[in-house]
N, C-alpha and C. Protein backbone atom coordinates (compact mmCIF):
# COMPACT_ATOMS: atom_id res chain seq x y z
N UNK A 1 -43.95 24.73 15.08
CA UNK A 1 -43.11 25.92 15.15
C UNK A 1 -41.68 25.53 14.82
N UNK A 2 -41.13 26.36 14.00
CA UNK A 2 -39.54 26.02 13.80
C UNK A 2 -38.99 26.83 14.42
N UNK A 3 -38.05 25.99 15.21
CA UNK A 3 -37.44 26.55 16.76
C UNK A 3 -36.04 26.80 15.86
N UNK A 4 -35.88 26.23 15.16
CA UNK A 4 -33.94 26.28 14.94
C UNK A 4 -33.39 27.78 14.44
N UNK A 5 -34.46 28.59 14.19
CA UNK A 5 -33.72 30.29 14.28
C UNK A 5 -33.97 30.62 15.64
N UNK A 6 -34.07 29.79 16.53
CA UNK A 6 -34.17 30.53 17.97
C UNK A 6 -32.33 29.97 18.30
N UNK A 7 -31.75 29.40 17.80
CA UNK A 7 -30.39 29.11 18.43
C UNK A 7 -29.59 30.59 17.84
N UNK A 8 -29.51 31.20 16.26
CA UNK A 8 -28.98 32.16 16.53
C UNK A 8 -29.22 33.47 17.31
N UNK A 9 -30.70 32.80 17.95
CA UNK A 9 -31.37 34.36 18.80
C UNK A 9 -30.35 34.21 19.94
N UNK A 10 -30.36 32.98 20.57
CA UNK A 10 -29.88 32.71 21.72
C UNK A 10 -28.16 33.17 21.62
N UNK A 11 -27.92 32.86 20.38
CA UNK A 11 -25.87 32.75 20.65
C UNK A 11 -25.31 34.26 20.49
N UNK A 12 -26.96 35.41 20.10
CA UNK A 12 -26.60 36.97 20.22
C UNK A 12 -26.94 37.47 21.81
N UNK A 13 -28.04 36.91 21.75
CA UNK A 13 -28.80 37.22 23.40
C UNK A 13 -27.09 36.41 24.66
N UNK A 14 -26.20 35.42 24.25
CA UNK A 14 -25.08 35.28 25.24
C UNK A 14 -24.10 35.70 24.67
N UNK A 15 -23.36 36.20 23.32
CA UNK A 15 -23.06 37.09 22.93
C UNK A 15 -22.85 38.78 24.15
N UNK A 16 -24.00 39.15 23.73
CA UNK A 16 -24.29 40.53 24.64
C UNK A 16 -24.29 40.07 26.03
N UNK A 17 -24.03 39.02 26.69
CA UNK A 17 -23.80 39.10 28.16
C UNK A 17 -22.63 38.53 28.33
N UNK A 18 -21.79 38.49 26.94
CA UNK A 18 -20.45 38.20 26.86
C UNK A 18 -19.64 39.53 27.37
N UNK A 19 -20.59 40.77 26.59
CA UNK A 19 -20.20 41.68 25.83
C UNK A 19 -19.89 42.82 27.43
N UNK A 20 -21.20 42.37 28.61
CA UNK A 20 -21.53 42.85 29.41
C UNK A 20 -20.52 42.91 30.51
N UNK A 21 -20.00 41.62 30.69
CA UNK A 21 -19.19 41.10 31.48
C UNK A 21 -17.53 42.06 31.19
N UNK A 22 -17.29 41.94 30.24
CA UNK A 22 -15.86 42.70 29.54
C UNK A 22 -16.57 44.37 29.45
N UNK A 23 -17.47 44.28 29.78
CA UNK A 23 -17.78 45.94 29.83
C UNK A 23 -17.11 46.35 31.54
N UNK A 24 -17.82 45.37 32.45
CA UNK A 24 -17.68 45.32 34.04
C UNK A 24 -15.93 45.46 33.73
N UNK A 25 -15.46 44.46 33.47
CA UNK A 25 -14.52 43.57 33.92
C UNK A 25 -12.93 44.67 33.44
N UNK A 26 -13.69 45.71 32.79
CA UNK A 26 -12.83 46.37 31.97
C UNK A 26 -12.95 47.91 32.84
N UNK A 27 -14.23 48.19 32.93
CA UNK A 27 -14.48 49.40 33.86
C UNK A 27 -14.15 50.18 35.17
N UNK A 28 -14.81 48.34 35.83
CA UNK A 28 -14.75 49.11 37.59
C UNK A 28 -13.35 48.75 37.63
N UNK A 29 -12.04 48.24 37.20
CA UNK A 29 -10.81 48.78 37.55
C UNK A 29 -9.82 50.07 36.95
N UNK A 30 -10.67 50.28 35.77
CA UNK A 30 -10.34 51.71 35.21
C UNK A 30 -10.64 52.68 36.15
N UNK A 31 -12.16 52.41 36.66
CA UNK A 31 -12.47 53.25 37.71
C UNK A 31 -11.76 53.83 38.99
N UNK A 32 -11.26 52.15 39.56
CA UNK A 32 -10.49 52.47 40.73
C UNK A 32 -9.36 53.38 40.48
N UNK A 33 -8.74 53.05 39.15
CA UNK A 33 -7.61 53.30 38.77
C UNK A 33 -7.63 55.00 38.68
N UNK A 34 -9.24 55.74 38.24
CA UNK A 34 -8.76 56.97 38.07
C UNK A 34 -9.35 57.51 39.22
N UNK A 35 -9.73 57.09 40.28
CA UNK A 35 -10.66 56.75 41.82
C UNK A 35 -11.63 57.99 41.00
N UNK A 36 -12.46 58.18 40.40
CA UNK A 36 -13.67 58.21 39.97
C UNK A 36 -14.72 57.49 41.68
N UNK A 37 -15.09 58.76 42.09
CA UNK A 37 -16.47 58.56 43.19
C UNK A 37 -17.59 58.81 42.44
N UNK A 38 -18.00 58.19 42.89
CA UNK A 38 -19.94 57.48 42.59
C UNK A 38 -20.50 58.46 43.12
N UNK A 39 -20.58 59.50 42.56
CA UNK A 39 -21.85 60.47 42.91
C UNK A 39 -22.98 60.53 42.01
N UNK A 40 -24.18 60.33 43.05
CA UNK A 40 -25.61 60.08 42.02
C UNK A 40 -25.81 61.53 41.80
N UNK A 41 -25.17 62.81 41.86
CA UNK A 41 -25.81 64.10 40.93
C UNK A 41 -24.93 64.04 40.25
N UNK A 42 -24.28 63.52 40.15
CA UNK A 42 -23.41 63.35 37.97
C UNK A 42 -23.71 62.30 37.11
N UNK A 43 -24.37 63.04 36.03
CA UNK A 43 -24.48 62.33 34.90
C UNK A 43 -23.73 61.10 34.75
N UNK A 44 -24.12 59.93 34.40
CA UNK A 44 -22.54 59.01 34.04
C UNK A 44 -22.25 59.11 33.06
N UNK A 45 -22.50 59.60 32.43
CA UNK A 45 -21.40 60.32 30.58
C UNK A 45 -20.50 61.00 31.45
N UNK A 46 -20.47 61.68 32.56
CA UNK A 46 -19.51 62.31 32.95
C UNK A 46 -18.72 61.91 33.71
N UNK A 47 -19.57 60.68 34.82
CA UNK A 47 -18.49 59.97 35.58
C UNK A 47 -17.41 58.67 34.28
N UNK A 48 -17.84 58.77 33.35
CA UNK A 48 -17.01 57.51 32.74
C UNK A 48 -15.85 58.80 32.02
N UNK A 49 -16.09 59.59 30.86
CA UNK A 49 -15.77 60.62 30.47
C UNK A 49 -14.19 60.29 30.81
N UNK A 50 -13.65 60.26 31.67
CA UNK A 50 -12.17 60.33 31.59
C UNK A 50 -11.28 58.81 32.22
N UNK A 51 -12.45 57.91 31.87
CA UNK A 51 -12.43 56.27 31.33
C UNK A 51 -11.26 56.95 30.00
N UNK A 52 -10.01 55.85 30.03
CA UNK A 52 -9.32 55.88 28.20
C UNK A 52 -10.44 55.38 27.37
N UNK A 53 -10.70 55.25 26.74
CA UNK A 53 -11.21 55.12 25.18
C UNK A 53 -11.67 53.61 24.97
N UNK A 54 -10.61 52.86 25.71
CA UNK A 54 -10.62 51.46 25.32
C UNK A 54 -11.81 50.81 26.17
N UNK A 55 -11.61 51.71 27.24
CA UNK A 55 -12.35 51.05 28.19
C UNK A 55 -13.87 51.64 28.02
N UNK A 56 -14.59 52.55 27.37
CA UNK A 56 -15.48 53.27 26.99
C UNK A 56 -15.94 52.40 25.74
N UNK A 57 -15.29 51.77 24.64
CA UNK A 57 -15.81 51.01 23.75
C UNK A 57 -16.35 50.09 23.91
N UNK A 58 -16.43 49.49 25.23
CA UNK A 58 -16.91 48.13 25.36
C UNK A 58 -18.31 48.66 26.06
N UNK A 59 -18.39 49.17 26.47
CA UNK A 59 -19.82 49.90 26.86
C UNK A 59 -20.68 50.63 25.90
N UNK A 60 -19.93 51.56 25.03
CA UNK A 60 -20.48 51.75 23.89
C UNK A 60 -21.14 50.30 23.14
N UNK A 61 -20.36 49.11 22.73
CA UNK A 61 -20.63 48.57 22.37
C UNK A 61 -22.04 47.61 22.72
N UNK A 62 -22.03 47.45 23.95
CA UNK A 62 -22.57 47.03 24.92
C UNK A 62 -24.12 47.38 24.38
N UNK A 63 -24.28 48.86 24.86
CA UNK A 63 -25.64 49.75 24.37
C UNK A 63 -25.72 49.59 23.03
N UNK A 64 -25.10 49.23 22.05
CA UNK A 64 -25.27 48.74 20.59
C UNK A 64 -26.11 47.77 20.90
N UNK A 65 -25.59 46.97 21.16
CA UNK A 65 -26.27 45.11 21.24
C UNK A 65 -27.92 45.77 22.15
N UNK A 66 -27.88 46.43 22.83
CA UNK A 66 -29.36 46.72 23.40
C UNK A 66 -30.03 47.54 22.08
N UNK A 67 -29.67 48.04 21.04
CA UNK A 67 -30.70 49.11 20.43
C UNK A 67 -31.25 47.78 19.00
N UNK A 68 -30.62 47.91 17.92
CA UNK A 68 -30.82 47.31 16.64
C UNK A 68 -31.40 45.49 16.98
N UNK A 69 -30.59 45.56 17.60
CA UNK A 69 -30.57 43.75 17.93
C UNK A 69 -32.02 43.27 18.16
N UNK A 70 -32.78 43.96 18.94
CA UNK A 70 -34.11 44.17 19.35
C UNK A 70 -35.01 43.81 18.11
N UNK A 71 -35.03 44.55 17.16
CA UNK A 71 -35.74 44.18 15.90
C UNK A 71 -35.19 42.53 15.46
N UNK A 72 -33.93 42.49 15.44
CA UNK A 72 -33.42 40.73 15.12
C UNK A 72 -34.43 39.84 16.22
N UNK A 73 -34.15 39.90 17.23
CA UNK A 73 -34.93 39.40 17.75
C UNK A 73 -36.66 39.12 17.76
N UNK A 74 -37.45 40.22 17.93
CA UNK A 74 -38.65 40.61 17.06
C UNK A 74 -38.88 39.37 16.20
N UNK A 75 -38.07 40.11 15.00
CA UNK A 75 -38.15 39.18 13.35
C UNK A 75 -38.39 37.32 13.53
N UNK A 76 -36.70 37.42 14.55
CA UNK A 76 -36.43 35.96 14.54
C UNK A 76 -37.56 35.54 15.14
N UNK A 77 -38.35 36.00 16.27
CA UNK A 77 -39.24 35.11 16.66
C UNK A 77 -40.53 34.92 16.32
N UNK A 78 -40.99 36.33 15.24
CA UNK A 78 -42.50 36.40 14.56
C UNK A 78 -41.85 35.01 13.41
N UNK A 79 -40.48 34.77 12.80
CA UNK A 79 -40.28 33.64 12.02
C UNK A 79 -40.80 32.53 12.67
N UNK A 80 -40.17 32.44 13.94
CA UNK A 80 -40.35 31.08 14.15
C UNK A 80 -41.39 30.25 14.75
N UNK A 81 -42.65 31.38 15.07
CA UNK A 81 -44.07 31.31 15.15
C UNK A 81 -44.72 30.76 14.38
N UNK A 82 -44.10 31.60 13.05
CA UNK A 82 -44.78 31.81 11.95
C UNK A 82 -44.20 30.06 11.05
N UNK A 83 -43.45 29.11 11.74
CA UNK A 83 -42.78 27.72 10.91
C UNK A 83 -41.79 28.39 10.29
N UNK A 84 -41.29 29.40 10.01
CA UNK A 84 -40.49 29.66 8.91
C UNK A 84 -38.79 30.03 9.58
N UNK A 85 -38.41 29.20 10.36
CA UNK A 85 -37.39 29.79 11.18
C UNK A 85 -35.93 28.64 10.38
N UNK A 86 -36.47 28.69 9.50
CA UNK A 86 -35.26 27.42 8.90
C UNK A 86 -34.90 27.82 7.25
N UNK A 87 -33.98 27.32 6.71
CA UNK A 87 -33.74 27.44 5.64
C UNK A 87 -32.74 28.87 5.12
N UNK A 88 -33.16 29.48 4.32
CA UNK A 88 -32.67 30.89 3.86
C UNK A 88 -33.20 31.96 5.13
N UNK A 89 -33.81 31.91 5.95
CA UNK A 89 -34.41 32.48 7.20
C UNK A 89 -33.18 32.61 8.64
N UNK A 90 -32.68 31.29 8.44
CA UNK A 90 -31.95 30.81 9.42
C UNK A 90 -30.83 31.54 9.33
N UNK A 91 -30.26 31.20 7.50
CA UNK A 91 -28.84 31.61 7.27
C UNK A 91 -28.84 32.72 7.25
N UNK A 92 -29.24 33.92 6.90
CA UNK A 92 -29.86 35.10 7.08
C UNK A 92 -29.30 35.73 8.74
N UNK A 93 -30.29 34.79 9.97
CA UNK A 93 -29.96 35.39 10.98
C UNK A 93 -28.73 34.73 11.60
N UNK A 94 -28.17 33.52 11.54
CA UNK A 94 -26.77 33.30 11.86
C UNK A 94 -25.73 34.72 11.02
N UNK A 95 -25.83 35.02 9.83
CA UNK A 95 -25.15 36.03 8.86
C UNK A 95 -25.47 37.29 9.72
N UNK A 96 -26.41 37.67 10.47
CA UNK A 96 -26.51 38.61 11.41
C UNK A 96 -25.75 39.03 12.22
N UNK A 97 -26.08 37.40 13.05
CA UNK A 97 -25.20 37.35 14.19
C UNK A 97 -23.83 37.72 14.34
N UNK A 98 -23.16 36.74 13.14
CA UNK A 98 -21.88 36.77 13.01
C UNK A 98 -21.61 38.37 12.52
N UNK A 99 -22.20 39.08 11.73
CA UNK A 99 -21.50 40.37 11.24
C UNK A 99 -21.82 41.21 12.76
N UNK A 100 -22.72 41.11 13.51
CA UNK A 100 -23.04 41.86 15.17
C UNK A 100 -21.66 41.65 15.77
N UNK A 101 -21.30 40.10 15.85
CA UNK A 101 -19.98 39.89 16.88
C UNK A 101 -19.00 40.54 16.19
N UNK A 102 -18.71 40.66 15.18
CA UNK A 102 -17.80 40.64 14.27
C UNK A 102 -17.85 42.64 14.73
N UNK A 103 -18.82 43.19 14.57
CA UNK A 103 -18.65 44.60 14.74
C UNK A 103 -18.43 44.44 16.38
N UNK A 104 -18.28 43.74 17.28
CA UNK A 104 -18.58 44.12 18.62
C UNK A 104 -16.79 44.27 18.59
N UNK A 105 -16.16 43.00 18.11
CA UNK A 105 -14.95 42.83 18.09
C UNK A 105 -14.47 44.47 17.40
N UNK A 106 -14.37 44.59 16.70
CA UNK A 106 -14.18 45.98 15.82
C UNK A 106 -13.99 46.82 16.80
N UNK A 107 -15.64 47.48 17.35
CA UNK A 107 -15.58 48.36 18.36
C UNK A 107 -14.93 47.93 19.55
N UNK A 108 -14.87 46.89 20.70
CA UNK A 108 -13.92 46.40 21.77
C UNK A 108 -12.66 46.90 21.55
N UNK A 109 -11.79 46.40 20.00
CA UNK A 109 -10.87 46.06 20.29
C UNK A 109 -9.78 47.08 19.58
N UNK A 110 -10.10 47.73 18.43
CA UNK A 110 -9.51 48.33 17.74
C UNK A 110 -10.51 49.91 17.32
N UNK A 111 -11.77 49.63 17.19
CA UNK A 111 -12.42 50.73 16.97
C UNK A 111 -12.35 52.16 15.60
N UNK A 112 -12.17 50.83 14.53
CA UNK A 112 -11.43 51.74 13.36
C UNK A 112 -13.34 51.72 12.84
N UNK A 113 -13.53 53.28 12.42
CA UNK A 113 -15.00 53.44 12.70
C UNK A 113 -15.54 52.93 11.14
N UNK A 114 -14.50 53.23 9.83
CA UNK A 114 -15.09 52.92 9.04
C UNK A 114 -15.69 51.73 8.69
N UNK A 115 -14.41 50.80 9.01
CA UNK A 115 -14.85 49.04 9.17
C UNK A 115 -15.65 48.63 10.07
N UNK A 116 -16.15 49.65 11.59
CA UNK A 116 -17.27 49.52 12.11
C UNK A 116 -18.55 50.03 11.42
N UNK A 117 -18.74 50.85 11.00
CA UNK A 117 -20.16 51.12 9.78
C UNK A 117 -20.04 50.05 8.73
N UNK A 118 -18.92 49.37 8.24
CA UNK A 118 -19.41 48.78 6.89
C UNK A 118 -20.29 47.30 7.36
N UNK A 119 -19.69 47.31 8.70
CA UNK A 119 -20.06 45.87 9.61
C UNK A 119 -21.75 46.14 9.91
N UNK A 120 -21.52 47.40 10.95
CA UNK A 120 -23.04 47.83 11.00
C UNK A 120 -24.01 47.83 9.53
N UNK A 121 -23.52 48.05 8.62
CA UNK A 121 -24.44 48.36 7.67
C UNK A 121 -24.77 47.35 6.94
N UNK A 122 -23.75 46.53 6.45
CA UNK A 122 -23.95 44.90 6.23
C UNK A 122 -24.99 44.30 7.07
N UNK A 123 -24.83 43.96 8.24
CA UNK A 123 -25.87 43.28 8.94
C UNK A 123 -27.15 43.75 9.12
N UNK A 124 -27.41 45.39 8.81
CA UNK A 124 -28.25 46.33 8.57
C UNK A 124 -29.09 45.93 7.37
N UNK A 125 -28.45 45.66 6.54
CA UNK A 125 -28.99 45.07 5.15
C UNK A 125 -29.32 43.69 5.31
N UNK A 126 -28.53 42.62 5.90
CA UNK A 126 -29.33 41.52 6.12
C UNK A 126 -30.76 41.50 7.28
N UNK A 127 -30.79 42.50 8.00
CA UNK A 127 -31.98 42.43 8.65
C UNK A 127 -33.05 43.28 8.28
N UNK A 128 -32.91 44.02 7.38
CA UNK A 128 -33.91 44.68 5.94
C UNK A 128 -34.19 42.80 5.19
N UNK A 129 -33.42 42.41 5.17
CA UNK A 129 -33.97 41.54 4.08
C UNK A 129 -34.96 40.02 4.83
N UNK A 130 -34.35 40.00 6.35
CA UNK A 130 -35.14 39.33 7.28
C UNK A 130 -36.47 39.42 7.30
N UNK A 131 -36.06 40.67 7.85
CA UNK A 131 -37.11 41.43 8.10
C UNK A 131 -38.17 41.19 7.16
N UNK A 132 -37.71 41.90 5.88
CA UNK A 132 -39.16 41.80 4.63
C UNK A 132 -39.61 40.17 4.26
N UNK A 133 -38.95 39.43 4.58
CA UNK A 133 -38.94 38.13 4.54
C UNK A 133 -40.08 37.30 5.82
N UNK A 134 -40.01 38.12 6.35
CA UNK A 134 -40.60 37.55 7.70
C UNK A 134 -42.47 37.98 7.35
N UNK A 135 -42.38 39.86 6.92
CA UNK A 135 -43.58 40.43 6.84
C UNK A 135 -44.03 39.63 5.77
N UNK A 136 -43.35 39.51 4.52
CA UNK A 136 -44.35 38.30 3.96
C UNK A 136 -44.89 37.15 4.00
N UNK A 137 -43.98 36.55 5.41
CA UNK A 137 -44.97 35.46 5.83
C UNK A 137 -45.82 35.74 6.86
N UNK A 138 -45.90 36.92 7.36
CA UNK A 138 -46.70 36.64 8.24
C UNK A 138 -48.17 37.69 7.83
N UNK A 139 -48.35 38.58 6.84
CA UNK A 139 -49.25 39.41 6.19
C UNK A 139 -49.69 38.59 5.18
């Protein structure tokens, strides 16, 4: 088995509990700050809702890294089952990785949406090409 596309699985999988931490770390004092009470009959779209913006992106972002990433993962590991976790496979999902952080930064920090889609869509296209890369080795 070629394990060495499991290191960029791993540096997205601590990545997103990078991502998690600055979600907390950013929140529950926004929270205090707007004393926002914890009531379980409100939606939390509504308890965050008057969170500023800044502090809402990192959570947004957050639930990013839980939806798409999922398939990277998937891919990376039917690769590396499959021996094929090295080479043009590898660079592929490091090129992932890096365009994922690279949009997390985007959305965290500045949140300019177009340069967040071109990020999303770039890495979108390298995991179309993983991806089909992977189904032909393993079909």
């Amino acid at each position: 088995m070629t394990q060495t596309i499991l290191a960029p699985v791993m540096a997205l999988v601590l990545w997103s509990l990078v991502m998690w931490a600055w979600l907390y770390v950013t929140r529950i004092p926004a929270m205090r700050k707007a004393r926002i009470k914890l009531d379980p009959d409100v939606p939390s779209g509504t308890l965050t809702q008057s969170l500023p913006p800044q502090v809402r992106w990192k959570a947004d972002n957050y639930n990013h890294l839980m939806e798409q990433p999922t398939l990277f993962y998937a891919t990376a590991l039917a690769l590396a089952v499959a021996g094929s976790g090295g080479g043009l496979n590898l660079q592929l999902a490091w090129a992932y990785v890096g365009l994922r952080i690279a949009h997390s930064l985007v959305q965290a920090l500045i949140n300019v949406i177009l340069l967040r889609w071109a990020l999303f869509m770039a890495s979108s296209l390298v995991l179309v090409v993983l991806a089909v890369r992977a189904a032909m080795r393993v079909f």
